[in-house]
Protein backbone atom coordinates (compact mmCIF):
# COMPACT_ATOMS: atom_id res chain seq x y z
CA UNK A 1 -11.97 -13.78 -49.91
CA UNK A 2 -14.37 -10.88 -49.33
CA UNK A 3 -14.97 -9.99 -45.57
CA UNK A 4 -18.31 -7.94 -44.21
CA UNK A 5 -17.78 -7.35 -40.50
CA UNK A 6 -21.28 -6.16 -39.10
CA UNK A 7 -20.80 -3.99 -35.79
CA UNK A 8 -18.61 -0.95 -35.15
CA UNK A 9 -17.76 -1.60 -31.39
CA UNK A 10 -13.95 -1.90 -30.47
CA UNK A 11 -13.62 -5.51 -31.61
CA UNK A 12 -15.51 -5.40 -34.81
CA UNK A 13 -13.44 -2.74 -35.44
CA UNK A 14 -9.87 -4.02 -34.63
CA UNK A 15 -10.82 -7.41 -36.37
CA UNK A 16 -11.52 -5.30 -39.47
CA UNK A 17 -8.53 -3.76 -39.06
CA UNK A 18 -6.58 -7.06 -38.83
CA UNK A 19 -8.27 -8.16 -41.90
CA UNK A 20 -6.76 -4.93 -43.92
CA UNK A 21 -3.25 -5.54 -42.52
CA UNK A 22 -3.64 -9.03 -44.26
CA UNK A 23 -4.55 -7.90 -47.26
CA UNK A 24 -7.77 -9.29 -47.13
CA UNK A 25 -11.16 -7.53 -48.48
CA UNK A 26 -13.00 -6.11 -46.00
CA UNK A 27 -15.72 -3.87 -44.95
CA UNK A 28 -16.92 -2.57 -41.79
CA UNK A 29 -21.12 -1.98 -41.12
CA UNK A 30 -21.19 0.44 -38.24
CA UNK A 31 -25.11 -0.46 -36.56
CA UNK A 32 -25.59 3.40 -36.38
CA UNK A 33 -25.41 5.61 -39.58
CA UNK A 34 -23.73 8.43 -37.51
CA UNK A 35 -21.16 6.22 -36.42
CA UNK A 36 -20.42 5.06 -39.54
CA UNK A 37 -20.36 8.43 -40.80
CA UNK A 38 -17.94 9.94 -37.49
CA UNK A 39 -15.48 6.92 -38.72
CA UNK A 40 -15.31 7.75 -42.51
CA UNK A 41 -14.85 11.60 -41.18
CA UNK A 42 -11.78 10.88 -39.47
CA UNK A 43 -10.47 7.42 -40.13
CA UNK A 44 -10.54 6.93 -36.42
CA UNK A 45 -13.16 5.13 -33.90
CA UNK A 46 -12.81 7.36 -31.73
CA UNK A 47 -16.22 6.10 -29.65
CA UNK A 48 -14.69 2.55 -29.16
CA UNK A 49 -11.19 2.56 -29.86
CA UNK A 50 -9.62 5.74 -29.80
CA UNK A 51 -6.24 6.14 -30.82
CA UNK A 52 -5.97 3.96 -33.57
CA UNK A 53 -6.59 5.03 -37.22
CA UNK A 54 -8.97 3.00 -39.47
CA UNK A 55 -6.96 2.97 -43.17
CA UNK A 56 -8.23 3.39 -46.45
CA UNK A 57 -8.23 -0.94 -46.39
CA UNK A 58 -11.38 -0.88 -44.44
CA UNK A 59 -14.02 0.17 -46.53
CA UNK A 60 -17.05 1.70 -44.21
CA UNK A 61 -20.95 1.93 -44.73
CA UNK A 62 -23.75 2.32 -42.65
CA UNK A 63 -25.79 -0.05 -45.80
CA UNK A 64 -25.84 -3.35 -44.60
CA UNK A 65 -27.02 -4.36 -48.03
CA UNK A 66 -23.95 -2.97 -49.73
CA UNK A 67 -21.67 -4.49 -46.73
CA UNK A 68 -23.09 -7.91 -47.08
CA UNK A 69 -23.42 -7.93 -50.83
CA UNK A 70 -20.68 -10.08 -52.18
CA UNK A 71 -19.33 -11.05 -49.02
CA UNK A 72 -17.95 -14.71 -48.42
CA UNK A 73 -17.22 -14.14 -45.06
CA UNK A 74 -19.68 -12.17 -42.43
CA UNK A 75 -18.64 -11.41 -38.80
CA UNK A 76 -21.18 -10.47 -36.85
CA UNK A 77 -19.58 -8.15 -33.79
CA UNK A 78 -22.85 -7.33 -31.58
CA UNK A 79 -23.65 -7.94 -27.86
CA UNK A 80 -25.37 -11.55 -27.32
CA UNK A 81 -28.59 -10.12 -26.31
CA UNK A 82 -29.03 -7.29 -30.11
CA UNK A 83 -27.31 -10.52 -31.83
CA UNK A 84 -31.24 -11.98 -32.67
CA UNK A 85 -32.18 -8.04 -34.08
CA UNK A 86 -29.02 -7.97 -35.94
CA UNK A 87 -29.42 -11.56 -37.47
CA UNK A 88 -32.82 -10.38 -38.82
CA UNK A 89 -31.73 -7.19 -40.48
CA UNK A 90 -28.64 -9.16 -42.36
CA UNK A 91 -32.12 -11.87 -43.60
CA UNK A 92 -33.50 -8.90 -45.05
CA UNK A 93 -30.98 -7.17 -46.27
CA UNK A 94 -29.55 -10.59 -47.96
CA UNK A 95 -33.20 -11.49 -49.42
CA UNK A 96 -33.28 -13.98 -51.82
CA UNK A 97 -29.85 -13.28 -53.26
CA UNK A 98 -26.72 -15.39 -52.29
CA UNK A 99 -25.58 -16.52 -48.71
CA UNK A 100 -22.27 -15.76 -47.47
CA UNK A 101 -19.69 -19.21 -47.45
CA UNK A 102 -19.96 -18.77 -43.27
CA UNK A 103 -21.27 -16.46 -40.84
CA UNK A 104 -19.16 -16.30 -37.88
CA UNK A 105 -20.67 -14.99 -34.05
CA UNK A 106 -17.83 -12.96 -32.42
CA UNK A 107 -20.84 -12.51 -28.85
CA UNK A 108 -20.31 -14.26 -26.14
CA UNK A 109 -23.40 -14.72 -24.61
CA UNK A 110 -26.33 -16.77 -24.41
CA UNK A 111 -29.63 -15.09 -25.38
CA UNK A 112 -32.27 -14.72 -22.32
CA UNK A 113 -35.30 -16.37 -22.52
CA UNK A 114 -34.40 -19.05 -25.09
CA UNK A 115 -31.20 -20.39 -23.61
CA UNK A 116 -30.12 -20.61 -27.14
CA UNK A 117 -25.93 -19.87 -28.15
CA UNK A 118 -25.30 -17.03 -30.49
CA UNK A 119 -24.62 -19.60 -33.44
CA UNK A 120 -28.12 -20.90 -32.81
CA UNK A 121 -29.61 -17.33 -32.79
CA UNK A 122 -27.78 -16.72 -35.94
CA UNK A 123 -28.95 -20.31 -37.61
CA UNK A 124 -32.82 -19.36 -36.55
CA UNK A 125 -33.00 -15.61 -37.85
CA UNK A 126 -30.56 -16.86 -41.27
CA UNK A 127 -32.23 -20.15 -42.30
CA UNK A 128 -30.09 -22.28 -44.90
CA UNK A 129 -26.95 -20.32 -44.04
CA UNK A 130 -23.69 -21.77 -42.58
CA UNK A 131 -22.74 -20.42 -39.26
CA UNK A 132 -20.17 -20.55 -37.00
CA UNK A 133 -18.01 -18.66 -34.24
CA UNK A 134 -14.42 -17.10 -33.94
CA UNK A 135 -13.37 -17.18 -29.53
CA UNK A 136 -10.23 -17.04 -27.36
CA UNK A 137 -8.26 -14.33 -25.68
CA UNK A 138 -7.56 -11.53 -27.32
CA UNK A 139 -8.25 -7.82 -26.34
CA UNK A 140 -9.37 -5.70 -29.09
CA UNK A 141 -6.60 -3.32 -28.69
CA UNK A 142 -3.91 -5.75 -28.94
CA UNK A 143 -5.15 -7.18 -31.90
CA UNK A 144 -5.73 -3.90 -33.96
CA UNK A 145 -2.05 -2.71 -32.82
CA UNK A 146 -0.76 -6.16 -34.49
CA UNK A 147 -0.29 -7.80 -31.07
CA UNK A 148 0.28 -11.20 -31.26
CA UNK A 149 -2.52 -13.54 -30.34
CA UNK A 150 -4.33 -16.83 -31.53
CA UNK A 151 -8.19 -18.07 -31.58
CA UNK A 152 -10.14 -20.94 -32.51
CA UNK A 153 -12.75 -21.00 -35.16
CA UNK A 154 -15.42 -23.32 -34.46
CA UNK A 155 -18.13 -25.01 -37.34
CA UNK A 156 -19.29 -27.97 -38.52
CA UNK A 157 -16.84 -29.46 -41.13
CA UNK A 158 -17.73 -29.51 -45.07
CA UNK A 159 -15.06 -30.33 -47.47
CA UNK A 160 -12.37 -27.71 -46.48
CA UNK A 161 -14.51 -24.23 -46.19
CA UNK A 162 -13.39 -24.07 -42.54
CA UNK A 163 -9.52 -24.39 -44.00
CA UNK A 164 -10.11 -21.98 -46.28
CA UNK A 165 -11.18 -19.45 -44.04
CA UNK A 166 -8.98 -20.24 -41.48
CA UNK A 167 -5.63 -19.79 -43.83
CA UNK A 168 -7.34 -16.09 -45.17
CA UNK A 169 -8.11 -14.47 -41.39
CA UNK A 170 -4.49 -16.16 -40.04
CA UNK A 171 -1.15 -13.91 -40.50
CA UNK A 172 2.12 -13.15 -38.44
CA UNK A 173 0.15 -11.55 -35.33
CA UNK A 174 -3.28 -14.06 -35.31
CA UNK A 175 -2.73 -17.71 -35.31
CA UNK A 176 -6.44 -19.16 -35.82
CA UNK A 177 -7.34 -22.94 -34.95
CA UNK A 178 -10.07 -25.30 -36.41
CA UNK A 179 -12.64 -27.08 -33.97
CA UNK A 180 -15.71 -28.61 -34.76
CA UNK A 181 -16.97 -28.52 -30.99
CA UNK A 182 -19.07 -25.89 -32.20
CA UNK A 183 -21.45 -25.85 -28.42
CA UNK A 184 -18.30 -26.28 -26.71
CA UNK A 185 -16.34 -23.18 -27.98
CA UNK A 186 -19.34 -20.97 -27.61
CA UNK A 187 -19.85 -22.59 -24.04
CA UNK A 188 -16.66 -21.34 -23.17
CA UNK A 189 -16.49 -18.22 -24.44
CA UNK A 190 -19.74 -17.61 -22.49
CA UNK A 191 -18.69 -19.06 -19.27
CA UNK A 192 -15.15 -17.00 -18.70
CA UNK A 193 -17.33 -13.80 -18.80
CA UNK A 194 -18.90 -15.23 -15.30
CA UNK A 195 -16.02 -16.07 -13.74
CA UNK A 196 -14.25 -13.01 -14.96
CA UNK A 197 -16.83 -11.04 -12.52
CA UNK A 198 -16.30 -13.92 -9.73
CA UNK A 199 -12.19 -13.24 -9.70
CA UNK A 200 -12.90 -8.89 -9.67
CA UNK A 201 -14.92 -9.91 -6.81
CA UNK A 202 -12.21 -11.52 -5.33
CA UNK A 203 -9.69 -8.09 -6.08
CA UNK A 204 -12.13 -6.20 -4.73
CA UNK A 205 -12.53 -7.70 -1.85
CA UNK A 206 -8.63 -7.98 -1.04
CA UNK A 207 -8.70 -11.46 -0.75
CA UNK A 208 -5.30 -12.20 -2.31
CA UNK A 209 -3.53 -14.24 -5.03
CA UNK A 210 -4.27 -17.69 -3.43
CA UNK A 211 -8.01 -17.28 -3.06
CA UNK A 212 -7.95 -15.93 -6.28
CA UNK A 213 -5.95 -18.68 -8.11
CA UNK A 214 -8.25 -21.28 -6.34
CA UNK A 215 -11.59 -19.57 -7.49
CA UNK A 216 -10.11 -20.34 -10.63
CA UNK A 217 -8.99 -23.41 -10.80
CA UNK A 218 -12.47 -24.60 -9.44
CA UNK A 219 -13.99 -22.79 -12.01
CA UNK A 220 -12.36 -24.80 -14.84
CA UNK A 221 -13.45 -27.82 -13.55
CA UNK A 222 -17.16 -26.27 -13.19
CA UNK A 223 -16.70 -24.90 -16.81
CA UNK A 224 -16.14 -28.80 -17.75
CA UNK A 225 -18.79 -30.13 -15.79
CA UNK A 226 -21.95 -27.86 -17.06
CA UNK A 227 -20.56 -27.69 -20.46
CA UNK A 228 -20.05 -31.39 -20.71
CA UNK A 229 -23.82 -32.16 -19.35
CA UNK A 230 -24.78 -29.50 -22.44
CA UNK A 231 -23.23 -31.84 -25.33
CA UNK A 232 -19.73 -30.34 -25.28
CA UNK A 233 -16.58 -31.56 -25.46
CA UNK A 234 -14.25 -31.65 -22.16
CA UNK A 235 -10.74 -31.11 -24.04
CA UNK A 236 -12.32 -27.92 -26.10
CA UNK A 237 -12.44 -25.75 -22.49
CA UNK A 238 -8.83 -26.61 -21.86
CA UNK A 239 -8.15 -25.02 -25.35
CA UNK A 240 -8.16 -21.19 -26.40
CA UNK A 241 -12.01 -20.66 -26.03
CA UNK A 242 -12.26 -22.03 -22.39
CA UNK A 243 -8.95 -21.63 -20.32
CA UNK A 244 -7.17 -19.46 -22.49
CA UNK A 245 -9.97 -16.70 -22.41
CA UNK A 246 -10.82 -17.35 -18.49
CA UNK A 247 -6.90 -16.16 -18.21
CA UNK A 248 -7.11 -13.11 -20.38
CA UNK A 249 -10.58 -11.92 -19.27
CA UNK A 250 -9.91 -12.71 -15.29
CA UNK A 251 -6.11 -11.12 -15.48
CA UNK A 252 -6.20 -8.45 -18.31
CA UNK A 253 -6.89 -4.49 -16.75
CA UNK A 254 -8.58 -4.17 -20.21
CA UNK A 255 -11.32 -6.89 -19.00
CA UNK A 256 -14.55 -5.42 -18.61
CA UNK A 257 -16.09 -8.67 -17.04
CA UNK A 258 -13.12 -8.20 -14.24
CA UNK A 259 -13.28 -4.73 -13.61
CA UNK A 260 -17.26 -5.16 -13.15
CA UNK A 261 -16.74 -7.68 -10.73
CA UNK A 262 -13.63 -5.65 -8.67
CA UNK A 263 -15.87 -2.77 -8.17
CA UNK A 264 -18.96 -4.96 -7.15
CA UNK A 265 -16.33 -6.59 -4.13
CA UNK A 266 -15.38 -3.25 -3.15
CA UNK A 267 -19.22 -2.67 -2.60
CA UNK A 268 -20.42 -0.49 -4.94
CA UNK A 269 -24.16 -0.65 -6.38
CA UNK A 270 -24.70 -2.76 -9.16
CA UNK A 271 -27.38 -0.43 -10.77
CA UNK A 272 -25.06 2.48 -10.54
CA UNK A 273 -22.13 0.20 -12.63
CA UNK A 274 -24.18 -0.66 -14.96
CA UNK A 275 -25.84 2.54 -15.54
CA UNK A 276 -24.99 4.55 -18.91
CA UNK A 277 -21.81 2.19 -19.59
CA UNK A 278 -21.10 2.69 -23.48
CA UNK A 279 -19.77 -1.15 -23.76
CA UNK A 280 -21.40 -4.39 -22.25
CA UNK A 281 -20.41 -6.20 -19.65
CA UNK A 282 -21.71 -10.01 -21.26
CA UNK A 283 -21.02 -11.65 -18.20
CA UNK A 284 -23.67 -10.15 -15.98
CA UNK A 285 -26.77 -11.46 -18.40
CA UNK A 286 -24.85 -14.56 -18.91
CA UNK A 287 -24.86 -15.33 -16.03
CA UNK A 288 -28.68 -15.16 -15.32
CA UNK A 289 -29.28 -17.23 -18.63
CA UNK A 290 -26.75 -20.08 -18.21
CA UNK A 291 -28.57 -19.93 -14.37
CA UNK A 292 -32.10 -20.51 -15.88
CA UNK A 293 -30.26 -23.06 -17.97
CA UNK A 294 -28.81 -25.08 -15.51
CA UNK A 295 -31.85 -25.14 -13.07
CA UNK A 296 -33.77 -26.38 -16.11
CA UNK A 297 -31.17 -28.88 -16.70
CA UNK A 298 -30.69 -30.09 -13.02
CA UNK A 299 -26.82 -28.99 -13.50
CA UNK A 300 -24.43 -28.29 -10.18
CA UNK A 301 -22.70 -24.98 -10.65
CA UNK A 302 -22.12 -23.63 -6.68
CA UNK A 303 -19.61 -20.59 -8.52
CA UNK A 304 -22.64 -19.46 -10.97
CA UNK A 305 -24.92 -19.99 -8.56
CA UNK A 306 -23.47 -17.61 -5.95
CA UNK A 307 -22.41 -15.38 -8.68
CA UNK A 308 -26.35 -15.29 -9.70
CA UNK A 309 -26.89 -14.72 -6.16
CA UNK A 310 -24.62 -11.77 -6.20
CA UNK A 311 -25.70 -9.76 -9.54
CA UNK A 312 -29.46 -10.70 -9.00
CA UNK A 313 -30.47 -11.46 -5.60
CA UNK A 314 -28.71 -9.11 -3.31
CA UNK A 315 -26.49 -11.24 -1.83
CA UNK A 316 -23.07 -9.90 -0.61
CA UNK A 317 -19.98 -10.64 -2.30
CA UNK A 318 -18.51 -11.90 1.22
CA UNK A 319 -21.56 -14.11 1.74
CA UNK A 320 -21.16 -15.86 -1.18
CA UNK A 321 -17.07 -16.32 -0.70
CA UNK A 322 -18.30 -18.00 2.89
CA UNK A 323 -21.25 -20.26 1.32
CA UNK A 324 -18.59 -21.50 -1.17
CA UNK A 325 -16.01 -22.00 1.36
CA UNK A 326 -18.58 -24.10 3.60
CA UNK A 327 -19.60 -26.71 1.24
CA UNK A 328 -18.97 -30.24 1.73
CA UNK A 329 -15.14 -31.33 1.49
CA UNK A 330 -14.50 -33.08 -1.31
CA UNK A 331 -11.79 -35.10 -3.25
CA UNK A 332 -10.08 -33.33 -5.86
CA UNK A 333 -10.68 -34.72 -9.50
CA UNK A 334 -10.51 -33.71 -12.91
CA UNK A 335 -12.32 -35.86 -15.60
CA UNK A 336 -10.32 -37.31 -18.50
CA UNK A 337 -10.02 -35.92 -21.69
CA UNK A 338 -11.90 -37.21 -24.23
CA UNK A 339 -10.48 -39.51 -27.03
CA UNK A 340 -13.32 -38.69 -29.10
């Protein structure tokens, strides 16, 4: 099974690698000709994940058209927000020649404006083409090293494709699972990213393991409750995409998302973090689309809401621990998984 994985950023790049170190086809399309070219120069990626040597089993090209062509397989590794750009090159580069057996969204994100998950972007720009996504918690280090770590793979079933792929990206390090809560693993993977930033907050502010550990736990049942009002499933954001990823991302000193948020409690400027970073921090637009989202869709989410209030409206970091810590007392209760 032929693999094209389209974008050169540290996880792009170690899932390519993975690919190779299962034997499996695959070539990597750098976005930028010069990157592609500083990668085939030194079998390294030395911009996004330095260290590491890219082997001759990753075949590199800055031609999408050549990376694509043949291809069963396409994993698109792009920030949420480039992921509509990138969809439209890959139509035109494709033309009227075959479609890939799956296209599978590695963002996390949803896409300003529209509301719309990254599988939807990628279904609108690539009409009459299966799509899909690959989540759960795994840094992009770990996995090029050969780290263990496992994921869920997320479509709409048709005769055994999904299988299929799923047996050729699995091996010893990379145990992959099947789910066709399509909404609900992209929901997920989307969601952790803002409640990543919320628990940094919380380190940044010194407030401790148990404050931590509650914003948490609250935030699973929040990450239920909106994605269940947006046609999810409940039991998929127990699973890899939803809790499993709100662990990695909110614990792991790799975690963008959390460092973001740690520096933002210890009170530094928002502009100035975000200001000539080299990688994307997907929780901080996330979190003013799945905002607009809810507000649209009349859904209660006080920890996004505060978090909005935080990355967009000036409030402090401390404010927003004290409106959250004032609300009405409730009873605790978690709804049932579904049998579905």
């Amino acid at each position: 099974m032929k693999f094209c994985v389209v974008g050169a950023g540290a996880w792009g790049t170690a899932f390519a690698l993975h690919l190779a170190r299962g034997q499996q086809p695959v070539v990597l399309v750098p976005r930028r000709p010069e990157q592609a070219a500083a990668i085939l120069a030194s079998r390294e990626n030395k911009e996004y994940l330095p260290g590491i040597g890219v082997g001759p089993g990753v075949e590199v090209t800055a031609d999408l058209a050549v990376g694509l062509a043949g291809a069963d397989v396409v994993l698109v590794a792009c920030p949420a927000q480039t992921l509509r750009a990138t969809g439209q090159a890959m139509a035109r580069a494709l033309g009227s020649g075959p479609r890939p057996r799956l296209v599978v969204s590695l963002a996390k994100g949803l896409e300003l404006g529209s509301h719309l998950r990254p599988s939807q972007v990628l279904a609108e720009t690539l009409p009459g083409t299966r799509v899909g996504v690959l989540a759960g918690p795994t840094n992009a280090a770990e996995v090029a090293r050969g780290l263990p770590a496992a994921m869920v793979l997320a479509a709409s079933e048709d005769g055994g494709t999904l299988q299929d792929i799923q047996a050729a990206v699995s091996g010893p390090t990379l145990r992959v699972y099947t789910s066709g809560d399509l909404a609900g693993v992209e929901f997920g993977g989307c969601l952790k990213n803002i409640y990543a930033i919320a628990a940094g907050c919380c380190e940044g502010l010194g407030l401790g393991d148990n404050a931590k550990a509650a914003l948490l736990t609250r935030a699973v049942a929040e990450m239920v409750r909106v994605g269940v009002s947006l046609g999810a499933r409940s039991e998929t954001f127990y699973g890899l995409s939803g809790f499993g990823d709100l662990v990695a991302t909110s614990h792991g000193p790799w975690s963008r998302n959390r460092e973001f948020g740690h520096r933002i409690g210890e009170g530094r400027p928002i502009p100035e973090l975000l200001a000539g970073r080299r990688t994307v921090v997907e929780g901080y637009e996330t979190t003013r689309s799945f905002h607009g989202l809810c507000a649209e869709r009349g859904i209660e989410a006080p920890i996004l809401r505060e978090m909005y209030a935080i990355l967009f409206q000036g409030s402090r970091p401390a404010a927003a621990l004290a409106s959250l810590m004032s609300r009405e007392l409730k009873r605790e209760s978690a709804p049932a998984l579904s049998t579905a």
